[in-house]
C-alpha atoms as a PDB file:
ATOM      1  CA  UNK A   1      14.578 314.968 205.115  1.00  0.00           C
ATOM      2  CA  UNK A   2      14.377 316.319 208.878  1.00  0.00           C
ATOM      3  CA  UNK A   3      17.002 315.019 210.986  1.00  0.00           C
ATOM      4  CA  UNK A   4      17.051 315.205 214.730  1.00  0.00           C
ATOM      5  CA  UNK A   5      18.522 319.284 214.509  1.00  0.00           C
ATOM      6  CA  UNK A   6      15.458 320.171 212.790  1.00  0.00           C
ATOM      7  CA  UNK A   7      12.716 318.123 215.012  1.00  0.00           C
ATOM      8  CA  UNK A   8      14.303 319.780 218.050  1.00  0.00           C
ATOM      9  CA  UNK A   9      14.020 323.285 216.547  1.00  0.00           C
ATOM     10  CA  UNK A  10      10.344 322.047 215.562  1.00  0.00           C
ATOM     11  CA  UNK A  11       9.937 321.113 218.918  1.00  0.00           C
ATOM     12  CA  UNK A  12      10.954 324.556 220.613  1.00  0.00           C
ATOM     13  CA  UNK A  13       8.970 326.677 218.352  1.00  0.00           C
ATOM     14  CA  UNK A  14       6.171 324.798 218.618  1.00  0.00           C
ATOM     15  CA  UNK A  15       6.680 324.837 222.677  1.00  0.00           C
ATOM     16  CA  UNK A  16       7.250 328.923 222.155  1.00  0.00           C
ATOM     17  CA  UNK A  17       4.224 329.305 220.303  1.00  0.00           C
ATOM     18  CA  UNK A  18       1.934 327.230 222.048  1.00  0.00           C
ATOM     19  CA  UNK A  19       3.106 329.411 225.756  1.00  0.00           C
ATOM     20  CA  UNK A  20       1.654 332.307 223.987  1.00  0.00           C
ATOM     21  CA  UNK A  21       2.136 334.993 220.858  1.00  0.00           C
ATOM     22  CA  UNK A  22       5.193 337.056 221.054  1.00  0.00           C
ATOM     23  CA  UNK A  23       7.070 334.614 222.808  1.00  0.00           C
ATOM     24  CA  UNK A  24       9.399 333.749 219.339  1.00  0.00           C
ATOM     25  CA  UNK A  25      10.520 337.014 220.109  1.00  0.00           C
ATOM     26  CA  UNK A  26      11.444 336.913 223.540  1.00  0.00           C
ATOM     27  CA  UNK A  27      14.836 335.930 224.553  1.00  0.00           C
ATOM     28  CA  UNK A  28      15.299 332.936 227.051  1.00  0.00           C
ATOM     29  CA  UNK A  29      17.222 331.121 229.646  1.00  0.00           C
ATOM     30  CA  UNK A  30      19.042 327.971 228.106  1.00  0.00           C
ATOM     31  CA  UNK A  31      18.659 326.056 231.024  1.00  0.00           C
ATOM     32  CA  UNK A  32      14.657 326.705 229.936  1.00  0.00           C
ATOM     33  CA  UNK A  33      15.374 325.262 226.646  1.00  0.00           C
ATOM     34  CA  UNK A  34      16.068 321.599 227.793  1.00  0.00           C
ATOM     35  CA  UNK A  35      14.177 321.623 231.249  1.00  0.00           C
ATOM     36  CA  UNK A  36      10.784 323.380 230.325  1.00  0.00           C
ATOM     37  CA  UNK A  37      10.659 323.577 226.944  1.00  0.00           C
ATOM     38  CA  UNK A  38      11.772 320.311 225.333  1.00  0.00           C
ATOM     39  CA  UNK A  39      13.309 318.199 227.809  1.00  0.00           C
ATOM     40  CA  UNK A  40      13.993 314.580 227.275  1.00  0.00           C
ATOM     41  CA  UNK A  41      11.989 312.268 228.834  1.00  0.00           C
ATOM     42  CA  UNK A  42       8.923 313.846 227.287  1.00  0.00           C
ATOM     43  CA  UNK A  43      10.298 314.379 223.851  1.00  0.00           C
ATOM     44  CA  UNK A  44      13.101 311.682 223.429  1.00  0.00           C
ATOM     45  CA  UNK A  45      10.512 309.535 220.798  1.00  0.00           C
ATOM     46  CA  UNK A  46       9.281 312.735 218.765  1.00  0.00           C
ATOM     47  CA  UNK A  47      12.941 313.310 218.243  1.00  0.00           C
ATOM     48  CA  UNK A  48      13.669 309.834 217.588  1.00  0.00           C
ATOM     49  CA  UNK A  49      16.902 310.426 219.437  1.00  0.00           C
ATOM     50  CA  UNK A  50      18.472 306.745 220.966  1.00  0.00           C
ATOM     51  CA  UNK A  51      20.350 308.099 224.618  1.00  0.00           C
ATOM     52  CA  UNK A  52      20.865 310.958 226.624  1.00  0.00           C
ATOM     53  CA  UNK A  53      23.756 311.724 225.093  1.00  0.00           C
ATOM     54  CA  UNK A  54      22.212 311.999 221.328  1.00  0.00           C
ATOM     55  CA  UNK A  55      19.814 314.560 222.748  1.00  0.00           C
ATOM     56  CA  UNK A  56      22.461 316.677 224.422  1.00  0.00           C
ATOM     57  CA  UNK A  57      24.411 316.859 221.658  1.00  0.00           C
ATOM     58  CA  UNK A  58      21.339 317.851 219.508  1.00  0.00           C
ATOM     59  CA  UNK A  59      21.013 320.579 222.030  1.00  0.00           C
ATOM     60  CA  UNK A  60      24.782 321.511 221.515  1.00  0.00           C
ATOM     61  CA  UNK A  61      24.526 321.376 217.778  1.00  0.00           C
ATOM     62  CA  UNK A  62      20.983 324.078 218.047  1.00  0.00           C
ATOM     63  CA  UNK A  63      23.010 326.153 220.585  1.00  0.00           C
ATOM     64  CA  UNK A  64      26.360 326.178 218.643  1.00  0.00           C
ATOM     65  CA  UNK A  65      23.792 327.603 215.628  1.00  0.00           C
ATOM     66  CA  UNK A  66      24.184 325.458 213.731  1.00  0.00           C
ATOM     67  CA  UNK A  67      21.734 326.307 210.450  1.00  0.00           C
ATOM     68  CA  UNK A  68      21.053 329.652 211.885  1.00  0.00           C
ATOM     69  CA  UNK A  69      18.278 328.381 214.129  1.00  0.00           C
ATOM     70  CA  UNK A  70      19.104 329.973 217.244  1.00  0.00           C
ATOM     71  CA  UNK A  71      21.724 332.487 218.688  1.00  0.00           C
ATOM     72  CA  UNK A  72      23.313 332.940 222.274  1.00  0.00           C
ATOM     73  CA  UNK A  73      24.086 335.753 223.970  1.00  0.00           C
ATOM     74  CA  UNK A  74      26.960 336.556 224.997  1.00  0.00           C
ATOM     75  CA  UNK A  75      28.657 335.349 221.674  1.00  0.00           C
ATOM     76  CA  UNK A  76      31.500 334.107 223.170  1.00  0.00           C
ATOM     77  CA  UNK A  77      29.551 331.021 224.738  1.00  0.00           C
ATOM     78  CA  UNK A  78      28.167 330.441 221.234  1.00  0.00           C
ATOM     79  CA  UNK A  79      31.972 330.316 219.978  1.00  0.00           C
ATOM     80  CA  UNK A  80      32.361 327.514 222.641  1.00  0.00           C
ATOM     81  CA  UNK A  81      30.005 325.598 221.743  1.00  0.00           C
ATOM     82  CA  UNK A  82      30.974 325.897 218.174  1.00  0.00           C
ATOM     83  CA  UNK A  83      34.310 325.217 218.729  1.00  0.00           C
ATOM     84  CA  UNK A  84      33.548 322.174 221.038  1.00  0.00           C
ATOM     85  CA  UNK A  85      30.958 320.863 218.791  1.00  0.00           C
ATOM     86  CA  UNK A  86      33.754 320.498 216.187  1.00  0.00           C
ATOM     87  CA  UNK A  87      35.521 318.303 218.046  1.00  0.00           C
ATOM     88  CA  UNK A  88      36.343 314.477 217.599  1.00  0.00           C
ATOM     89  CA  UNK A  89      34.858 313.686 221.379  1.00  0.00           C
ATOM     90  CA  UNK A  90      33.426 316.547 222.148  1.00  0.00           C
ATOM     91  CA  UNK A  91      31.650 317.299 225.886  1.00  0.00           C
ATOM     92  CA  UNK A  92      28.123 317.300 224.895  1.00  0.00           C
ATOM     93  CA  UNK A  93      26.679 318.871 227.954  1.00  0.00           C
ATOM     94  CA  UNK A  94      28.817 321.684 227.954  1.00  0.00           C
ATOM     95  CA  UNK A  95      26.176 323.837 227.527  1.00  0.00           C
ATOM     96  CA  UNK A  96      25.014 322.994 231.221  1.00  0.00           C
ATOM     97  CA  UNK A  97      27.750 324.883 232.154  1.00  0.00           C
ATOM     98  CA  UNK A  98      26.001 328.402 230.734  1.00  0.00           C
ATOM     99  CA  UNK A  99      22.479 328.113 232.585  1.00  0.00           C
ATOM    100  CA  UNK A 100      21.787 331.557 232.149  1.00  0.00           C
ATOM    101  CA  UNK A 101      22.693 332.192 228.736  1.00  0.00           C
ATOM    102  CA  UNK A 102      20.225 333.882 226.335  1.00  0.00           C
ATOM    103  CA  UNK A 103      18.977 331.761 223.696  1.00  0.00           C
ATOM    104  CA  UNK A 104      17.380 333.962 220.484  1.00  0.00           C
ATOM    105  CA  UNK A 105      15.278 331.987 218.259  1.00  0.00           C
ATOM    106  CA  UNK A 106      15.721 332.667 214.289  1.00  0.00           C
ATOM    107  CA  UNK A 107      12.270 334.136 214.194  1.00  0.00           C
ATOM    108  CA  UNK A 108      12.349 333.984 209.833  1.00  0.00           C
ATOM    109  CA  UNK A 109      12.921 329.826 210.396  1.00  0.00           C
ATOM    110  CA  UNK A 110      10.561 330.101 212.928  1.00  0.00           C
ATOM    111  CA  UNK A 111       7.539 331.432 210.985  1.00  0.00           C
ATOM    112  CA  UNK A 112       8.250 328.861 207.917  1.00  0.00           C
ATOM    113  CA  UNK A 113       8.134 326.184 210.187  1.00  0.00           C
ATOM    114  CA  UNK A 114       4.843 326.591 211.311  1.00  0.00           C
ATOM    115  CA  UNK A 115       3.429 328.014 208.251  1.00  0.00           C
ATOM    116  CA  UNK A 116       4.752 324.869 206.507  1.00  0.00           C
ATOM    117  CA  UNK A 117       3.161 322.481 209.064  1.00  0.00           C
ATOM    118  CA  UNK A 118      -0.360 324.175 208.338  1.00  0.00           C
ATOM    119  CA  UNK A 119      -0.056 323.928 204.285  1.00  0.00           C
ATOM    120  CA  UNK A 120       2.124 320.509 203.994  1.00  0.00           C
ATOM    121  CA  UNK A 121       0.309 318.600 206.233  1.00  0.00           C
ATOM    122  CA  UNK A 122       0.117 315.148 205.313  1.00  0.00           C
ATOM    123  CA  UNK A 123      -3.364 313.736 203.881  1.00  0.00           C
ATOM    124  CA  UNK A 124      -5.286 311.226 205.847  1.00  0.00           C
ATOM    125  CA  UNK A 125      -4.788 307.496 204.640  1.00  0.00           C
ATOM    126  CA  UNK A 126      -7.009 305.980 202.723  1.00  0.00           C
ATOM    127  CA  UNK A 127      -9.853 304.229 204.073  1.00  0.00           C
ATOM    128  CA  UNK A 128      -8.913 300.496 204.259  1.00  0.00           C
ATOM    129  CA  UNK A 129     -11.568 297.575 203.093  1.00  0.00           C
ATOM    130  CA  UNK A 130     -13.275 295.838 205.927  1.00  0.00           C
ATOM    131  CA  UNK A 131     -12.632 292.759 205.095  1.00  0.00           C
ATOM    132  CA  UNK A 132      -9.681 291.155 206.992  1.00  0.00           C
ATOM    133  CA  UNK A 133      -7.646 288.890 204.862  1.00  0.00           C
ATOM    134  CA  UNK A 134      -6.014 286.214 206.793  1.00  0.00           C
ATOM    135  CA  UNK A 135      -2.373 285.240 205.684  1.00  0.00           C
ATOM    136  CA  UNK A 136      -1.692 281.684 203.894  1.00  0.00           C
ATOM    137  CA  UNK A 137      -1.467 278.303 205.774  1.00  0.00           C
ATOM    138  CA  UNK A 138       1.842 276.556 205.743  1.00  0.00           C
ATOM    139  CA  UNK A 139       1.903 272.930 206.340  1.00  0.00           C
ATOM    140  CA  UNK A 140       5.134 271.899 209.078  1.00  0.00           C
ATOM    141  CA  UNK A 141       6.832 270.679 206.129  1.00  0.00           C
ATOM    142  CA  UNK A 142       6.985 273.773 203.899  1.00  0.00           C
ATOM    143  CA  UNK A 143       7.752 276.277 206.116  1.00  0.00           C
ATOM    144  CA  UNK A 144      11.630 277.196 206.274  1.00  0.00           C
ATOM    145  CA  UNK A 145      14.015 275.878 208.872  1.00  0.00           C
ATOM    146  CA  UNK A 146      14.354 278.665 211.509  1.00  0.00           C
ATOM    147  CA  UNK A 147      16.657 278.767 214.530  1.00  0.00           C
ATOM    148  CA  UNK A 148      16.569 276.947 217.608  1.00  0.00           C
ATOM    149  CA  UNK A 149      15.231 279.777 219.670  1.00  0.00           C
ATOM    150  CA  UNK A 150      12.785 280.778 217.000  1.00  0.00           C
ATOM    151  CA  UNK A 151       9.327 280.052 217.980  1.00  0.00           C
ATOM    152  CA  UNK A 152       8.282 278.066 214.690  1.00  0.00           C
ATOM    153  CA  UNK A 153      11.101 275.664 215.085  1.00  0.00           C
ATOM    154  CA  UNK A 154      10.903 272.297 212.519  1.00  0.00           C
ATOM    155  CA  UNK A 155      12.360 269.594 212.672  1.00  0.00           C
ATOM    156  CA  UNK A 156      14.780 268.068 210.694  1.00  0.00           C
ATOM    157  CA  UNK A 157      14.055 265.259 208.971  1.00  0.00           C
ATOM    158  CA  UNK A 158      14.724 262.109 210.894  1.00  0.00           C
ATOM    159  CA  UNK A 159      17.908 260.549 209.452  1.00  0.00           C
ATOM    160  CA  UNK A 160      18.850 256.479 210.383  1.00  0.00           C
ATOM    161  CA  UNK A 161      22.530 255.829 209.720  1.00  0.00           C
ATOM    162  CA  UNK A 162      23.312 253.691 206.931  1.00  0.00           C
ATOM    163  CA  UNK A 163      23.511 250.096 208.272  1.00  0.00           C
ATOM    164  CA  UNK A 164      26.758 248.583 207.648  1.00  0.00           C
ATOM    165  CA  UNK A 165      28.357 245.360 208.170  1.00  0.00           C
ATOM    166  CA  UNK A 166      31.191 247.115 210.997  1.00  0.00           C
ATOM    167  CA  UNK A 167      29.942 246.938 214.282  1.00  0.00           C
ATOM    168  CA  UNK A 168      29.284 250.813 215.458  1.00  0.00           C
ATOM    169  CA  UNK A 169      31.457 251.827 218.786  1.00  0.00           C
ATOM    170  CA  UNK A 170      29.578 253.890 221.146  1.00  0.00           C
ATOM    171  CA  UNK A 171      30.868 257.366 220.091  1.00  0.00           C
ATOM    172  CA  UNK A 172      29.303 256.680 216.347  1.00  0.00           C
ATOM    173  CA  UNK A 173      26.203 255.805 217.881  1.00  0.00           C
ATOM    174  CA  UNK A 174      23.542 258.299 217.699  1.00  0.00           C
ATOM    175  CA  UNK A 175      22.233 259.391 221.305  1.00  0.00           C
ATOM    176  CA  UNK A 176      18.905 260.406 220.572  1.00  0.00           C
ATOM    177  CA  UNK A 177      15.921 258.399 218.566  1.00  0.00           C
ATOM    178  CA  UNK A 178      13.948 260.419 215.755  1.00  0.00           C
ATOM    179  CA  UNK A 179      11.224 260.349 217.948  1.00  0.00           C
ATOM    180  CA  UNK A 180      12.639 262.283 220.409  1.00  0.00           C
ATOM    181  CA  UNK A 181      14.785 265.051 218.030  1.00  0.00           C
ATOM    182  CA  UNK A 182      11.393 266.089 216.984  1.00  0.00           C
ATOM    183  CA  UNK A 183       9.999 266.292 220.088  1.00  0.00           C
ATOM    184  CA  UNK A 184      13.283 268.403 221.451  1.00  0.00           C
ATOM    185  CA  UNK A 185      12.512 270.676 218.299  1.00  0.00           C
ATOM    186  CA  UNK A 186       9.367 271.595 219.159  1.00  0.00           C
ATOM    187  CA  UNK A 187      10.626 273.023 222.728  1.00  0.00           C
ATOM    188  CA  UNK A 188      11.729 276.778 222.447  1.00  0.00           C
ATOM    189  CA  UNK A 189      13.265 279.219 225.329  1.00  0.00           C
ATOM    190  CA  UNK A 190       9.832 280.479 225.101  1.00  0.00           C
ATOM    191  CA  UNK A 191       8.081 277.321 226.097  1.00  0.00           C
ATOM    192  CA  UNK A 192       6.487 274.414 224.019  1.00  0.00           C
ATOM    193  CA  UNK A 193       5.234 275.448 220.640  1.00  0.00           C
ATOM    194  CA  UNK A 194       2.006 273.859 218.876  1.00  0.00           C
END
């Protein structure tokens, strides 16, 4: 199963090869790598990463090459990385810091990625019937007791305190008639429901 590592790497090779043939082999810029290529506004949902901070350290993990995807020149920014990739906190934009770094793609990962996306692509899904099948009717008093900020709230039934022959004080009493705890329990933060 791809993880966020591999849809990034996905992401750059398919950004390489769609800016023209050749370009796999052609060292570039890191700062390239997450301001042209795959920066994060316009990728953040194909790499189903959460924050900022997920993608950077995505970035980190490629640039630290990790799975052999990529390699930095000089090598001693790549054993930065590395090392601060290990760490318990570590500073994910650190690679900021090396803007003109030289980022070498793994060209043999490269070419099974997008041979792989041409002869695993996923089939279409099948053709679904045309007719629309509506869900079941519940009646009020079937349907399960939800929460009071649910919008299908129901209320519960009404409940008369056992008559007895002490005389009830004014704390005991219940404040609200039966009438109107069903009528509260049809009001939701969302407005009046049906």
């Amino acid at each position: 199963m791809a993880d966020e590592l591999d849809r990034l790497f996905g992401r750059l090779v398919q950004a390489l090869a769609d800016t023209g043939p050749g370009r796999l082999a052609v060292p570039f810029a890191t700062a390239e790598l997450y301001e042209r290529l795959v920066p994060y506004r316009s990728n953040r949902a194909k790499l189903n990463v959460a924050t900022h901070q997920d993608y950077e350290m995505t970035v980190l993990r490629l640039l630290a090459g990790e799975r052999g995807y990529a390699r930095l020149e000089p090598g001693d920014v790549q054993e930065a990385l590395q090392r601060e990739a290990k760490t318990a906190n570590p500073d994910t934009a650190l690679f900021r810091n090396f803007p003109d770094a030289q980022v070498m793609i793994n060209r043999i990962a490269a070419e099974r990625f997008l041979k792989g996306e041409r002869a695993y692509a996923p089939a279409p899904p099948p053709a679904s019937p045309t007719r629309n099948r509506s869900p079941p009717r519940t009646s009020p008093s079937t349907s399960r007791r939800r929460g009071p900020h649910s919008a299908r709230t129901v209320a519960a039934p009404c409940r008369q305190p056992a008559k007895s022959t002490s005389a009830l004080t004014a704390a005991s009493r219940p404040r609200a008639s039966c009438g109107a705890r069903r009528a509260a329990a049809r009001w939701t933060w969302g407005g009046r429901t049906a």
